[in-house]
N, C-alpha and C. Protein backbone atom coordinates (compact mmCIF):
# COMPACT_ATOMS: atom_id res chain seq x y z
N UNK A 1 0.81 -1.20 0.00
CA UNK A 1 0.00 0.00 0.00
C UNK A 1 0.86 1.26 0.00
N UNK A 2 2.00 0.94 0.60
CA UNK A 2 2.81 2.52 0.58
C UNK A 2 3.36 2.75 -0.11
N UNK A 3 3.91 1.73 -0.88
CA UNK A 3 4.47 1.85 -2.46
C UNK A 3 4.05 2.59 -3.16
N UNK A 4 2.23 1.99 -3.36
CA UNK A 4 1.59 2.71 -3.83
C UNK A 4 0.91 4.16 -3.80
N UNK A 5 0.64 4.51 -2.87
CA UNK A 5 0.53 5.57 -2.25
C UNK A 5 1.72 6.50 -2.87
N UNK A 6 3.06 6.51 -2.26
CA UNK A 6 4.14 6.82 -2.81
C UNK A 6 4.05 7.09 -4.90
N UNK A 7 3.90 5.99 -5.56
CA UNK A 7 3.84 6.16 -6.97
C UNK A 7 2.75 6.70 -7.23
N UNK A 8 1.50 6.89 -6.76
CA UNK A 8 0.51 7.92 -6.70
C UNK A 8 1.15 9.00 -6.81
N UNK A 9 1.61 9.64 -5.68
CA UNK A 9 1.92 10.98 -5.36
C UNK A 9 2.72 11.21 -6.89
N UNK A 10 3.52 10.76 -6.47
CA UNK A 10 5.09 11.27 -7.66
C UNK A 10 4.64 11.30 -9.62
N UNK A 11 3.05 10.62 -9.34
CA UNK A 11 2.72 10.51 -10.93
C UNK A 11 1.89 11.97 -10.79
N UNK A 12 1.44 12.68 -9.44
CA UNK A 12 0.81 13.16 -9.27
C UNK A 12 1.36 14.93 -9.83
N UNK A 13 2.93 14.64 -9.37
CA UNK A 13 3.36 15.99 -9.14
C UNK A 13 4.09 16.26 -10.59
N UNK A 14 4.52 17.31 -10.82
CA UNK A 14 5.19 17.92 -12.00
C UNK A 14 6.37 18.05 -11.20
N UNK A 15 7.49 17.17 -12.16
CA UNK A 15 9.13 17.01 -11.61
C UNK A 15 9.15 17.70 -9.87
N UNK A 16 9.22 16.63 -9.17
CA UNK A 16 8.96 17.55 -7.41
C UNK A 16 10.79 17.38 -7.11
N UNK A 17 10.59 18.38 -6.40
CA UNK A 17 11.95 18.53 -5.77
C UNK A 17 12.39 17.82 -4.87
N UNK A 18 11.37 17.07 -3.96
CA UNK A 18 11.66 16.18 -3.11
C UNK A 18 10.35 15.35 -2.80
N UNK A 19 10.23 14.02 -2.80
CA UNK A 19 9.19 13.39 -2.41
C UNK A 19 9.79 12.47 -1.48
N UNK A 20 9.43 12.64 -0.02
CA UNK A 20 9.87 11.38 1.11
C UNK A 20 8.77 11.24 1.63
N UNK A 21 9.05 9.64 2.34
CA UNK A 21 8.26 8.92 3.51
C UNK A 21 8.94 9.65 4.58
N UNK A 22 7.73 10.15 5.27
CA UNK A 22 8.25 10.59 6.86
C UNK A 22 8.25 9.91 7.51
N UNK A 23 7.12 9.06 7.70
CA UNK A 23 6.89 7.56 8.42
C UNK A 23 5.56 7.54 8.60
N UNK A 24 5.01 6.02 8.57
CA UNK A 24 4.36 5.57 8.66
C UNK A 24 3.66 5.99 7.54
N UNK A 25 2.40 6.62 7.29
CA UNK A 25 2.14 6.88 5.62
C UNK A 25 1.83 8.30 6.09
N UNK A 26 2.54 8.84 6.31
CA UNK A 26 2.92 10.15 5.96
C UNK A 26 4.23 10.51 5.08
N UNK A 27 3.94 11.54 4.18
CA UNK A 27 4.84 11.54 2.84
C UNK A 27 4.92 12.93 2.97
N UNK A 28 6.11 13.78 2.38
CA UNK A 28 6.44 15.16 2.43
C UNK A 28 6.60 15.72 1.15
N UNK A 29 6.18 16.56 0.51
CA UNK A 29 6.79 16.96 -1.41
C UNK A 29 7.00 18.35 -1.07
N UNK A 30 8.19 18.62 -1.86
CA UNK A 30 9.09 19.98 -1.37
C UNK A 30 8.69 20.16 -3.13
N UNK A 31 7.87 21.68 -3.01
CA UNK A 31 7.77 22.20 -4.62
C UNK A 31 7.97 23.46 -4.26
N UNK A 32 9.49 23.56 -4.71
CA UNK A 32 10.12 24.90 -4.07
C UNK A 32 10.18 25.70 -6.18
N UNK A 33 9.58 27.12 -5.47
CA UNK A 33 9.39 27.93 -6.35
C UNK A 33 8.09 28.54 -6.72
N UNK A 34 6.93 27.62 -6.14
CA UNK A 34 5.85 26.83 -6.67
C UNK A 34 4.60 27.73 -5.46
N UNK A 35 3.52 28.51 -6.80
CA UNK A 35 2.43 29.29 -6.15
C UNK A 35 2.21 28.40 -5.26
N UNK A 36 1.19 29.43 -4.17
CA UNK A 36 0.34 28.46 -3.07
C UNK A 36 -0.83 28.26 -3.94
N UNK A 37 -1.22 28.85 -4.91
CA UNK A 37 -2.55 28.58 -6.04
C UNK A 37 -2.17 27.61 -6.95
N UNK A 38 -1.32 27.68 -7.65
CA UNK A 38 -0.44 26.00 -8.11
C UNK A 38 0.16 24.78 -7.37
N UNK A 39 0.57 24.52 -6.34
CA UNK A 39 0.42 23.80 -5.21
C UNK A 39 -1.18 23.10 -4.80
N UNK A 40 -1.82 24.17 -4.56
CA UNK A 40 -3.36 23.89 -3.82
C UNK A 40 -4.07 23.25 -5.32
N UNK A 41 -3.52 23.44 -6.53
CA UNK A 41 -4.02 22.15 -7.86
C UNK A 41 -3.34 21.23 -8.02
N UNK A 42 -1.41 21.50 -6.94
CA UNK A 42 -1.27 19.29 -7.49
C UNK A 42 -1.76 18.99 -6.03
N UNK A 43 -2.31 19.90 -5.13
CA UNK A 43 -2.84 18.87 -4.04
C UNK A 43 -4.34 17.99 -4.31
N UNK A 44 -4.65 19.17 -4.68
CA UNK A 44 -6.19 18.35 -5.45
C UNK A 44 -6.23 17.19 -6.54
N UNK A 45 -5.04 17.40 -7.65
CA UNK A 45 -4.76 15.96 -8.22
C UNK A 45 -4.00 15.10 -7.72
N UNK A 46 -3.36 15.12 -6.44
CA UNK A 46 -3.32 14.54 -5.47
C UNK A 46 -4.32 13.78 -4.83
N UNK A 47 -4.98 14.48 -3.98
CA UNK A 47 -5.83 14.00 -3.64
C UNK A 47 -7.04 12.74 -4.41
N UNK A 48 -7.05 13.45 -5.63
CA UNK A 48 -8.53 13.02 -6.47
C UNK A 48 -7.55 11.31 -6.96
N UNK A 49 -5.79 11.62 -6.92
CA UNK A 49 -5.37 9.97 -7.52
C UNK A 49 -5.32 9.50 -6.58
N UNK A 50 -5.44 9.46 -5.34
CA UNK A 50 -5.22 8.72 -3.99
C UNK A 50 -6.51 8.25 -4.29
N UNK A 51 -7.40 8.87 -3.91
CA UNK A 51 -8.78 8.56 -3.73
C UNK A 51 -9.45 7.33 -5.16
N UNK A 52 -8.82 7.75 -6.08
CA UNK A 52 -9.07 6.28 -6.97
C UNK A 52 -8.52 5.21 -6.82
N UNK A 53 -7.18 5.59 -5.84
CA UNK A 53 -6.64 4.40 -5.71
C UNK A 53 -7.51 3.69 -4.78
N UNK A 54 -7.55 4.98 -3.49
CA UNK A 54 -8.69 3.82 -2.48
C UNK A 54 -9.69 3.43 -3.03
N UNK A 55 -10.40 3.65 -3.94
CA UNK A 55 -11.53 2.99 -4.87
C UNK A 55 -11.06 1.67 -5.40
N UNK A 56 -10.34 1.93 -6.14
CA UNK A 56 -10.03 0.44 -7.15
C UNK A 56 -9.52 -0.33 -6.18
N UNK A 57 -8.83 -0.01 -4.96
CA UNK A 57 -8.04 -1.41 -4.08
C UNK A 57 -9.36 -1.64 -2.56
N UNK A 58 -10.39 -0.57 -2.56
CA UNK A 58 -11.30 -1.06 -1.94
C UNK A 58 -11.17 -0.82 -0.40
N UNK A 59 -10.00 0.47 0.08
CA UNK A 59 -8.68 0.47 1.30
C UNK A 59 -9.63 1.56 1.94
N UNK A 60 -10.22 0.99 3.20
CA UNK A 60 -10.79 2.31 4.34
C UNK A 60 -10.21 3.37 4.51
N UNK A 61 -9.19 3.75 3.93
CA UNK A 61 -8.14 5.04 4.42
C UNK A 61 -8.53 6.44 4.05
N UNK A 62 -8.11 7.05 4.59
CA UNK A 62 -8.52 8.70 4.93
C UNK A 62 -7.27 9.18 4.97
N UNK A 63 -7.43 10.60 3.67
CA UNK A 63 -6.57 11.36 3.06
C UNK A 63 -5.97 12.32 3.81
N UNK A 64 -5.34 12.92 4.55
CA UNK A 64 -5.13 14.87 5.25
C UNK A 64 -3.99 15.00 4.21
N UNK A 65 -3.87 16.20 3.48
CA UNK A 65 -2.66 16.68 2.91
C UNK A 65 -2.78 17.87 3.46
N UNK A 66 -1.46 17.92 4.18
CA UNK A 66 -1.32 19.46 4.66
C UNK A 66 0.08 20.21 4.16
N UNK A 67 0.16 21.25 3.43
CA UNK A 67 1.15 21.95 2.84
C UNK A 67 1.23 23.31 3.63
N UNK A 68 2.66 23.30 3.59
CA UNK A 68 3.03 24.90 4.45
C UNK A 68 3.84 25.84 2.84
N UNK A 69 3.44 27.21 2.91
CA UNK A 69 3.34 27.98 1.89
C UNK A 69 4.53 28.77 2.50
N UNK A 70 5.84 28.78 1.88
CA UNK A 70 7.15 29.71 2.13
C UNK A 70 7.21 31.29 1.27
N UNK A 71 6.92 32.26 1.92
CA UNK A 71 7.49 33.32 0.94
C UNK A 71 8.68 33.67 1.37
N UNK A 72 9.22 33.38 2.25
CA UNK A 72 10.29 33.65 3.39
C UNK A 72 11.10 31.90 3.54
N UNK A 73 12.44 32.22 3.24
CA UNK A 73 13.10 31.06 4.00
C UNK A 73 12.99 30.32 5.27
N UNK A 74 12.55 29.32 5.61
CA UNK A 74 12.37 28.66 6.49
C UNK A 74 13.79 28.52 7.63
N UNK A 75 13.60 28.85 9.14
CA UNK A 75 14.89 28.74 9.94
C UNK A 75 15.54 27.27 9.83
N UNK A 76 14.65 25.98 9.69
CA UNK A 76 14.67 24.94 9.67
C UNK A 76 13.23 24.20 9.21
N UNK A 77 14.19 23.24 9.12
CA UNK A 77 13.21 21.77 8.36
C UNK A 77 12.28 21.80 9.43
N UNK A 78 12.88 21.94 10.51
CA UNK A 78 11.95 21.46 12.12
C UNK A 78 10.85 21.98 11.82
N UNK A 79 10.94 23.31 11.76
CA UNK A 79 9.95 24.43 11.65
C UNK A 79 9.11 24.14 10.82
N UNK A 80 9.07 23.73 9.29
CA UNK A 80 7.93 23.40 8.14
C UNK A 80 7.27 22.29 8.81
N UNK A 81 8.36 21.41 9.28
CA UNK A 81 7.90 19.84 9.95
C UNK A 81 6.57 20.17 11.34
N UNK A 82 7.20 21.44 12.10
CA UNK A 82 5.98 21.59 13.33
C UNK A 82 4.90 22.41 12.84
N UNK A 83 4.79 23.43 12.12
CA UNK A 83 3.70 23.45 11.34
C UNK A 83 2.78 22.40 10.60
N UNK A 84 3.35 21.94 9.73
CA UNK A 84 2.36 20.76 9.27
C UNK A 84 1.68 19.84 9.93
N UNK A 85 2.50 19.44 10.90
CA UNK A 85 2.00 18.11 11.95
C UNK A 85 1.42 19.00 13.01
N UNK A 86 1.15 20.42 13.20
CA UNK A 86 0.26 20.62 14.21
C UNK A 86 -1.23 20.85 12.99
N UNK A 87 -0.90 21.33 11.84
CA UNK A 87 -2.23 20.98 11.00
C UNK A 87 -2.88 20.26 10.95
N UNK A 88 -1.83 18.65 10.55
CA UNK A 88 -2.58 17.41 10.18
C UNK A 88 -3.05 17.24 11.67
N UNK A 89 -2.77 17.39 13.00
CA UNK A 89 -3.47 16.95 13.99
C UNK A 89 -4.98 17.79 14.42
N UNK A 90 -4.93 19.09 13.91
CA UNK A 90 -6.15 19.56 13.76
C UNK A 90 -6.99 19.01 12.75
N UNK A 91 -6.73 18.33 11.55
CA UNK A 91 -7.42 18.20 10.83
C UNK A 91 -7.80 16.60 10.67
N UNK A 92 -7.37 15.78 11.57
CA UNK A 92 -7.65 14.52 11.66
C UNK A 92 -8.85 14.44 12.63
N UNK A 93 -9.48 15.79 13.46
CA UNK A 93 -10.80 15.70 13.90
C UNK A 93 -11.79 15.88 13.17
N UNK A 94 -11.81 16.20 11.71
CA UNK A 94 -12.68 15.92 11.47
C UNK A 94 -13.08 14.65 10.43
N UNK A 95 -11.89 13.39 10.46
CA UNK A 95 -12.08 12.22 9.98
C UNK A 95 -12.40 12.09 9.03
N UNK A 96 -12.42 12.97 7.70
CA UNK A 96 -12.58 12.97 6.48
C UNK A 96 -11.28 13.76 5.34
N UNK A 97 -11.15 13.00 4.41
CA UNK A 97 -10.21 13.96 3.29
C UNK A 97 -10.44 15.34 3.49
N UNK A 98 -9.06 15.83 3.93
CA UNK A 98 -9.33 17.16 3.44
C UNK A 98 -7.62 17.49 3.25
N UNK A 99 -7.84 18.76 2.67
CA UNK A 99 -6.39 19.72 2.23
C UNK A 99 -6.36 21.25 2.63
N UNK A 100 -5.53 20.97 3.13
CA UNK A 100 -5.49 22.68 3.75
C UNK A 100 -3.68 23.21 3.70
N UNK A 101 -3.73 24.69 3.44
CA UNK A 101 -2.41 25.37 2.93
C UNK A 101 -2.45 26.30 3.64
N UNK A 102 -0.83 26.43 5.01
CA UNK A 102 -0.76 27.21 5.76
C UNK A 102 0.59 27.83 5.41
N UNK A 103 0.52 29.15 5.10
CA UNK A 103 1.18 30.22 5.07
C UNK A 103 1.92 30.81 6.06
N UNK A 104 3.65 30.44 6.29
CA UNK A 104 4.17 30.42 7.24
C UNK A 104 4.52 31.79 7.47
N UNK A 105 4.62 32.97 6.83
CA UNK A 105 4.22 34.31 7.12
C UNK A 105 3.42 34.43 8.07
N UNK A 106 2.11 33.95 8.05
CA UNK A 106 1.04 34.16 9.29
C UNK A 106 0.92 32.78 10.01
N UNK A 107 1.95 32.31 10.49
CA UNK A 107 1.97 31.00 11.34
C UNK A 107 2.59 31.94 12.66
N UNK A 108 3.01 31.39 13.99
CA UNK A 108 3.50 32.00 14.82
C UNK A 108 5.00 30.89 14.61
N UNK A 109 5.97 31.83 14.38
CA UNK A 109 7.20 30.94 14.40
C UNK A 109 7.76 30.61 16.33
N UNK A 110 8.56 29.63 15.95
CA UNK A 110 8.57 28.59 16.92
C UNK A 110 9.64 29.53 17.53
N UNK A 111 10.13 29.11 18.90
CA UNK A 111 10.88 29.80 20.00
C UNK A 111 11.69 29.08 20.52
């Protein structure tokens, strides 16, 4: 399944700069250069090829893609990394696919 998942994504994206397993099936894509309005359309064809996949293989699983939006250099990896994972943990209450794009300009940076 994570294979797949994985070759999903990467058929998903236009040449990505980085596609990793973080762990467990969480996956990271670095599209450095790349609008938050062009981003928020390969998340959606993202999303929409996952979701056929869970169709055709028949797999209970539930989607969160959460992307952090750089206009500003990031201090660290840490930093994109604690943004996102305090997203995806807000957004796993409400137990359904969703995608959401947080703009680290208006995030509160870490201390």
């Amino acid at each position: 399944m994570l294979c797949t998942i994985a070759q999903t994504i990467k058929q998903s994206v236009p040449r990505p700069d980085l596609l990793a397993r973080i762990g467990g099936t969480a996956f990271a894509v670095l599209l450095r250069g790349t609008t938050s309005e062009k981003a928020g359309s390969i998340l959606e064809a993202i999303q929409k090829a996952l979701k056929e996949q869970r169709r055709r293989h028949a797999q209970p699983v539930t989607f969160f893609i959460s992307a952090i939006a750089c206009t500003r250099a990031p201090r660290s990896i840490a930093e994109l990394m604690h943004h996102a994972e305090s997203k995806m943990s807000r957004m796993r209450v409400n137990s359904r696919d969703a995608i959401e794009i947080t703009h680290v300009d208006s995030a509160p940076t870490l201390n």
